[in-house]
N, C-alpha and C. Protein backbone atom coordinates (compact mmCIF):
# COMPACT_ATOMS: atom_id res chain seq x y z
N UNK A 1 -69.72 0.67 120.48
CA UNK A 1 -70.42 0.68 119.21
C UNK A 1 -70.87 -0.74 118.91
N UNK A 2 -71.57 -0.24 118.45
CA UNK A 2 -72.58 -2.28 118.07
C UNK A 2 -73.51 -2.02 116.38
N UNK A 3 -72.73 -2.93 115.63
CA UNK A 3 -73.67 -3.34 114.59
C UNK A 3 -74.05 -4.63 114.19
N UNK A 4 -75.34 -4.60 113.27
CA UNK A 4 -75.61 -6.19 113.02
C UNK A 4 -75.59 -6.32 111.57
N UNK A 5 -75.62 -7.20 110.95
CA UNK A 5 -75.38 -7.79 110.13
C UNK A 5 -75.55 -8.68 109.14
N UNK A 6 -75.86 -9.31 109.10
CA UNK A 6 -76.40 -11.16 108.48
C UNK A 6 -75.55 -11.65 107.79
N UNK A 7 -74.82 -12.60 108.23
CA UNK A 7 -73.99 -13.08 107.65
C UNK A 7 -74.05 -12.96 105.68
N UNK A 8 -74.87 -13.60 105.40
CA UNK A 8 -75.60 -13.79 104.31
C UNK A 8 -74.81 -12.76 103.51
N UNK A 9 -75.30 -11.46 103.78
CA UNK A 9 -75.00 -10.27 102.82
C UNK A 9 -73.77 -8.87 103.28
N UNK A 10 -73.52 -9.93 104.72
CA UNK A 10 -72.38 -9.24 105.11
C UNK A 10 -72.50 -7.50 104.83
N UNK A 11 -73.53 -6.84 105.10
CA UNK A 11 -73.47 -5.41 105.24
C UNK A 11 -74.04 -5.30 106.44
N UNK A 12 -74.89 -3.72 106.79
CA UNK A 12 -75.58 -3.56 107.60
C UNK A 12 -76.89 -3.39 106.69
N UNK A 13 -78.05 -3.83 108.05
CA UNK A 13 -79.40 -3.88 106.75
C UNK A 13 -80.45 -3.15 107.70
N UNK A 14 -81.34 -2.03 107.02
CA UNK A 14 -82.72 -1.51 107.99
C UNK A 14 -83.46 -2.85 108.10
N UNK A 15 -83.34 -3.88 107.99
CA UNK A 15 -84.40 -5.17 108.50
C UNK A 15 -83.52 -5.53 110.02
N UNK A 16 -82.66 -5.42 110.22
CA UNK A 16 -81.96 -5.32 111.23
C UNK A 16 -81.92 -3.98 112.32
N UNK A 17 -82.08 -3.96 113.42
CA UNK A 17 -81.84 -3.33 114.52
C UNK A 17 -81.75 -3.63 115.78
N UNK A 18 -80.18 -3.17 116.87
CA UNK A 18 -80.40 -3.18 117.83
C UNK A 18 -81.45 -2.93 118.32
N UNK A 19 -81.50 -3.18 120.05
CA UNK A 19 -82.54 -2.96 120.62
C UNK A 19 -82.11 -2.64 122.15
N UNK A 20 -81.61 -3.43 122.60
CA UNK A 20 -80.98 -3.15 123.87
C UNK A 20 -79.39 -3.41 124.08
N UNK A 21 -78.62 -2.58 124.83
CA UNK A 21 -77.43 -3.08 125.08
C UNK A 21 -77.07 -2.88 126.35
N UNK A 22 -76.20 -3.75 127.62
CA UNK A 22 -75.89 -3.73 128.60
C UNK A 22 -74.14 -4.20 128.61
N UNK A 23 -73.46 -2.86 128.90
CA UNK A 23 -71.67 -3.20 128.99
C UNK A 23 -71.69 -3.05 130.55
N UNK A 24 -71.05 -3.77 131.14
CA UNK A 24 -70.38 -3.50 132.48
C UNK A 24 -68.61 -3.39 132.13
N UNK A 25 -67.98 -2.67 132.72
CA UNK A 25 -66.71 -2.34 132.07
C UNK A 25 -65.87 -3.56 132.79
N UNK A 26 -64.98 -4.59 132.10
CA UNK A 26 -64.24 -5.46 132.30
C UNK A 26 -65.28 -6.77 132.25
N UNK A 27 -66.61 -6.50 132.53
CA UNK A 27 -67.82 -7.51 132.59
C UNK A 27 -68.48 -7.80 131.48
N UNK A 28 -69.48 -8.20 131.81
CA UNK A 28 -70.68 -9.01 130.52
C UNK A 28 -70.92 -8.11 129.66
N UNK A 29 -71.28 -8.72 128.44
CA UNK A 29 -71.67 -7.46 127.08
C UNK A 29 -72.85 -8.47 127.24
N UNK A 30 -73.76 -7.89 126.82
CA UNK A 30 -75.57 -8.34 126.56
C UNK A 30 -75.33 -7.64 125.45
N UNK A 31 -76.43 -7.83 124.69
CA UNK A 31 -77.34 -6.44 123.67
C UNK A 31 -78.19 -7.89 123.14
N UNK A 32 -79.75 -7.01 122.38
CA UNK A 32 -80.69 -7.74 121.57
C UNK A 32 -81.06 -7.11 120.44
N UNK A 33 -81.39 -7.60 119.48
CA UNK A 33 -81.25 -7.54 118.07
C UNK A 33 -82.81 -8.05 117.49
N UNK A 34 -83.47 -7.20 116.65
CA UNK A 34 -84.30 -7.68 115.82
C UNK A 34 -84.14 -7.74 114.36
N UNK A 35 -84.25 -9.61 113.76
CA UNK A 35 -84.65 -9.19 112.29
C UNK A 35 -85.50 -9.40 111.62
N UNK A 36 -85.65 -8.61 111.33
CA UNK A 36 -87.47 -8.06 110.69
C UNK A 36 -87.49 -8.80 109.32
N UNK A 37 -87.23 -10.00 108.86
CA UNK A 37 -87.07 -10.16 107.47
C UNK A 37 -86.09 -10.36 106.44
N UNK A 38 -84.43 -10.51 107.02
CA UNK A 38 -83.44 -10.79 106.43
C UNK A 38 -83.37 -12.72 105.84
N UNK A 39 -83.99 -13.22 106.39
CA UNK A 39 -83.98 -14.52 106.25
C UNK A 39 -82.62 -15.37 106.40
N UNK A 40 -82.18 -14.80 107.16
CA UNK A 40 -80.41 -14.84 107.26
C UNK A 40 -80.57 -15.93 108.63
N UNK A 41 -79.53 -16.85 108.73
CA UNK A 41 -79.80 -17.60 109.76
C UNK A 41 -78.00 -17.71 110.32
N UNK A 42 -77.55 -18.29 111.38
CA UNK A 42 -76.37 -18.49 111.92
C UNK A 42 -75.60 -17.44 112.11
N UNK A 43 -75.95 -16.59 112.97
CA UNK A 43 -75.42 -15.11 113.35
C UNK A 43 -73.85 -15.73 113.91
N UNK A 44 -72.97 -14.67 113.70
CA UNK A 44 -71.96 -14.59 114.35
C UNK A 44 -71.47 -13.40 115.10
N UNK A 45 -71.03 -13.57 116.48
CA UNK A 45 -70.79 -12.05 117.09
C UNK A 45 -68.96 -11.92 117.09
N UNK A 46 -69.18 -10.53 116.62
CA UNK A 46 -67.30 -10.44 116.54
C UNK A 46 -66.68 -8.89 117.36
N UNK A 47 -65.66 -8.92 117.36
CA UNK A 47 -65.17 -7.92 118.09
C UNK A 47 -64.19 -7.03 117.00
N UNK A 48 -64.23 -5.75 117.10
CA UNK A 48 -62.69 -5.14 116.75
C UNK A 48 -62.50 -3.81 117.64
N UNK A 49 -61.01 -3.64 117.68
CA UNK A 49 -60.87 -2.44 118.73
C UNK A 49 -60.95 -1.12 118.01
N UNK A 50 -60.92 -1.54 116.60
CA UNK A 50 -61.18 0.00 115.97
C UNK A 50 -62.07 -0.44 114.64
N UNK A 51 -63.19 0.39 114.22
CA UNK A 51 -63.85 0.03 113.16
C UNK A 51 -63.08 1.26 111.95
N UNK A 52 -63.40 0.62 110.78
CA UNK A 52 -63.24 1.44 109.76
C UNK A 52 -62.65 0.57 108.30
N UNK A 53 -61.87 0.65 107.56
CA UNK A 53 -60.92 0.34 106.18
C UNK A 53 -59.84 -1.41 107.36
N UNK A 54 -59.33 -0.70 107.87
CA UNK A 54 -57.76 -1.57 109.02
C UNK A 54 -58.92 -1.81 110.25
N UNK A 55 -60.01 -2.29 110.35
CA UNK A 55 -60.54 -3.28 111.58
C UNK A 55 -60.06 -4.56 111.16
N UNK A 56 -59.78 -5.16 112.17
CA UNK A 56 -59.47 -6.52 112.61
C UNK A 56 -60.20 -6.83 112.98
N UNK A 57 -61.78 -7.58 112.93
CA UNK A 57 -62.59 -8.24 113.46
C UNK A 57 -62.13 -9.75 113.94
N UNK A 58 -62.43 -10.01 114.96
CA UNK A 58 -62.52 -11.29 115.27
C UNK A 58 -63.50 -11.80 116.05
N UNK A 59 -63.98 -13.48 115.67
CA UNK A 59 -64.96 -13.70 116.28
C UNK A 59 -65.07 -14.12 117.43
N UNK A 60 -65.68 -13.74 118.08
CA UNK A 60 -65.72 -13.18 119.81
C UNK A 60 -66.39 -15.11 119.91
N UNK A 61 -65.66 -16.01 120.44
CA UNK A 61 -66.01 -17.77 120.19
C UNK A 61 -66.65 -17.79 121.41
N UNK A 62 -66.40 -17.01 122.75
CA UNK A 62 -67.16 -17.06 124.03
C UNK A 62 -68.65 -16.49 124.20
N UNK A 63 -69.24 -16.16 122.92
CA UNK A 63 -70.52 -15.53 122.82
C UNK A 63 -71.57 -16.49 122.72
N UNK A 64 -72.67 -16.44 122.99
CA UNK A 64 -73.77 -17.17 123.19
C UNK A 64 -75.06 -16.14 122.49
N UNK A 65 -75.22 -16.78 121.44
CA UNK A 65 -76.83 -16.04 120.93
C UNK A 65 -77.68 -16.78 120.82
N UNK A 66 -78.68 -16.36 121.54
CA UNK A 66 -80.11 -16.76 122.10
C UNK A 66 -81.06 -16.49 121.31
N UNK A 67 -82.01 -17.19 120.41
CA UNK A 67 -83.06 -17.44 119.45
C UNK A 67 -84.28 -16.87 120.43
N UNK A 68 -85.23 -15.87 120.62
CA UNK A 68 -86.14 -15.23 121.65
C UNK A 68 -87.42 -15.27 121.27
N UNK A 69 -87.41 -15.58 119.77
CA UNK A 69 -88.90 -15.56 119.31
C UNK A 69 -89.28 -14.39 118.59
N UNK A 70 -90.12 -14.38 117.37
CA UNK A 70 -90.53 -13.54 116.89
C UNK A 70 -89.41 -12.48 115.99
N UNK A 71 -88.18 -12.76 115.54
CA UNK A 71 -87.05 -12.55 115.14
C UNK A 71 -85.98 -11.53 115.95
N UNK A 72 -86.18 -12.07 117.34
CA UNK A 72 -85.24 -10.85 118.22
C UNK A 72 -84.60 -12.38 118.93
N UNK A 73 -83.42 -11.88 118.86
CA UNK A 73 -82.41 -12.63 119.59
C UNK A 73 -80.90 -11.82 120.65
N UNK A 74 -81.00 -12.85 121.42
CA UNK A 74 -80.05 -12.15 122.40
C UNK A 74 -78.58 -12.53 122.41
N UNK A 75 -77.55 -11.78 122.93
CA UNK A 75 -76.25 -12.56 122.53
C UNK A 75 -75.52 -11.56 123.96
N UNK A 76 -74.62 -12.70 123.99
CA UNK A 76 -74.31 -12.54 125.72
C UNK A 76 -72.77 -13.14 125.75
N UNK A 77 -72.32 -12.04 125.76
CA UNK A 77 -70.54 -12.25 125.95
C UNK A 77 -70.07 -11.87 127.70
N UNK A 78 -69.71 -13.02 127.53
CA UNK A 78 -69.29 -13.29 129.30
C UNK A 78 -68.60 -12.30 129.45
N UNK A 79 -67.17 -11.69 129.02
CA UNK A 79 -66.54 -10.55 129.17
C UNK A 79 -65.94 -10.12 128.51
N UNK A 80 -65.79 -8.84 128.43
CA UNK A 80 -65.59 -7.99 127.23
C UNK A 80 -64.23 -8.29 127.23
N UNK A 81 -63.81 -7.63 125.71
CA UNK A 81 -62.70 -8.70 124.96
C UNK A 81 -61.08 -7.49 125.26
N UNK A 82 -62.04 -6.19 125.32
CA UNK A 82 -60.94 -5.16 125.94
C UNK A 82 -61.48 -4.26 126.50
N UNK A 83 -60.80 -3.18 127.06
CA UNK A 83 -61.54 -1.77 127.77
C UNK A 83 -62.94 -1.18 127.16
N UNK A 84 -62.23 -1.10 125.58
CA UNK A 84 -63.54 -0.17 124.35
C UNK A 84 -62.76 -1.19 123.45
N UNK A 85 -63.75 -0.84 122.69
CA UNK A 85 -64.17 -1.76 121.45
C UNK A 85 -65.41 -1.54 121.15
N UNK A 86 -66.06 -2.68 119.69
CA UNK A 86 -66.83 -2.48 118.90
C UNK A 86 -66.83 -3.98 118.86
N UNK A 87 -68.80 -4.47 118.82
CA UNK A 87 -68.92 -5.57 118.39
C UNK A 87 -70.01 -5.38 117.69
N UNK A 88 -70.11 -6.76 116.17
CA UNK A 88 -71.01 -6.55 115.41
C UNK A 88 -71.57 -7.94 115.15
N UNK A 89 -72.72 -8.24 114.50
CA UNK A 89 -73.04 -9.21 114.04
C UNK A 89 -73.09 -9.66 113.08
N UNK A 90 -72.87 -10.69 112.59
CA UNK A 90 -73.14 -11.31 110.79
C UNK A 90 -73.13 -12.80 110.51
């Protein structure tokens, strides 16, 4: 599961949407993200093993997000943080 975010307003926003995601299991997490207009700047990518009320997010510090142009950016976690999980942005 993957959501985004903006720090800013800390929800999920329709100016925001995935776009692509690539898991290899024990390997790299990819995914790309467009924002259409949040004006939100300094994304952070985080992890939790269960979403809901009791997620534990934490921020995934080995992630790299890539500025792509035109408000789509890429973010690239060397390896996933457990088997399954959930990562989001904000």
């Amino acid at each position: 599961m993957l959501a985004v975010a903006p720090a800013a307003i800390a929800q999920t926003s329709p100016l925001l949407s995935l776009q692509t995601i690539q898991v290899t299991t024990g390997g790299p997490v990819q995914f790309t993200f467009v924002d259409q207009g949040t004006a939100a700047t300094g994304y952070l990518a985080q992890f939790s093993a269960t979403v809901g009320v009791d997620a534990n997010w934490q921020m995934s510090s080995n992630a790299v997000l890539t500025a792509l142009g035109g408000g789509s950016y890429r973010v690239d976690i060397p390896s996933s943080q457990a088997p399954t999980g959930f990562y989001r942005v904000v």
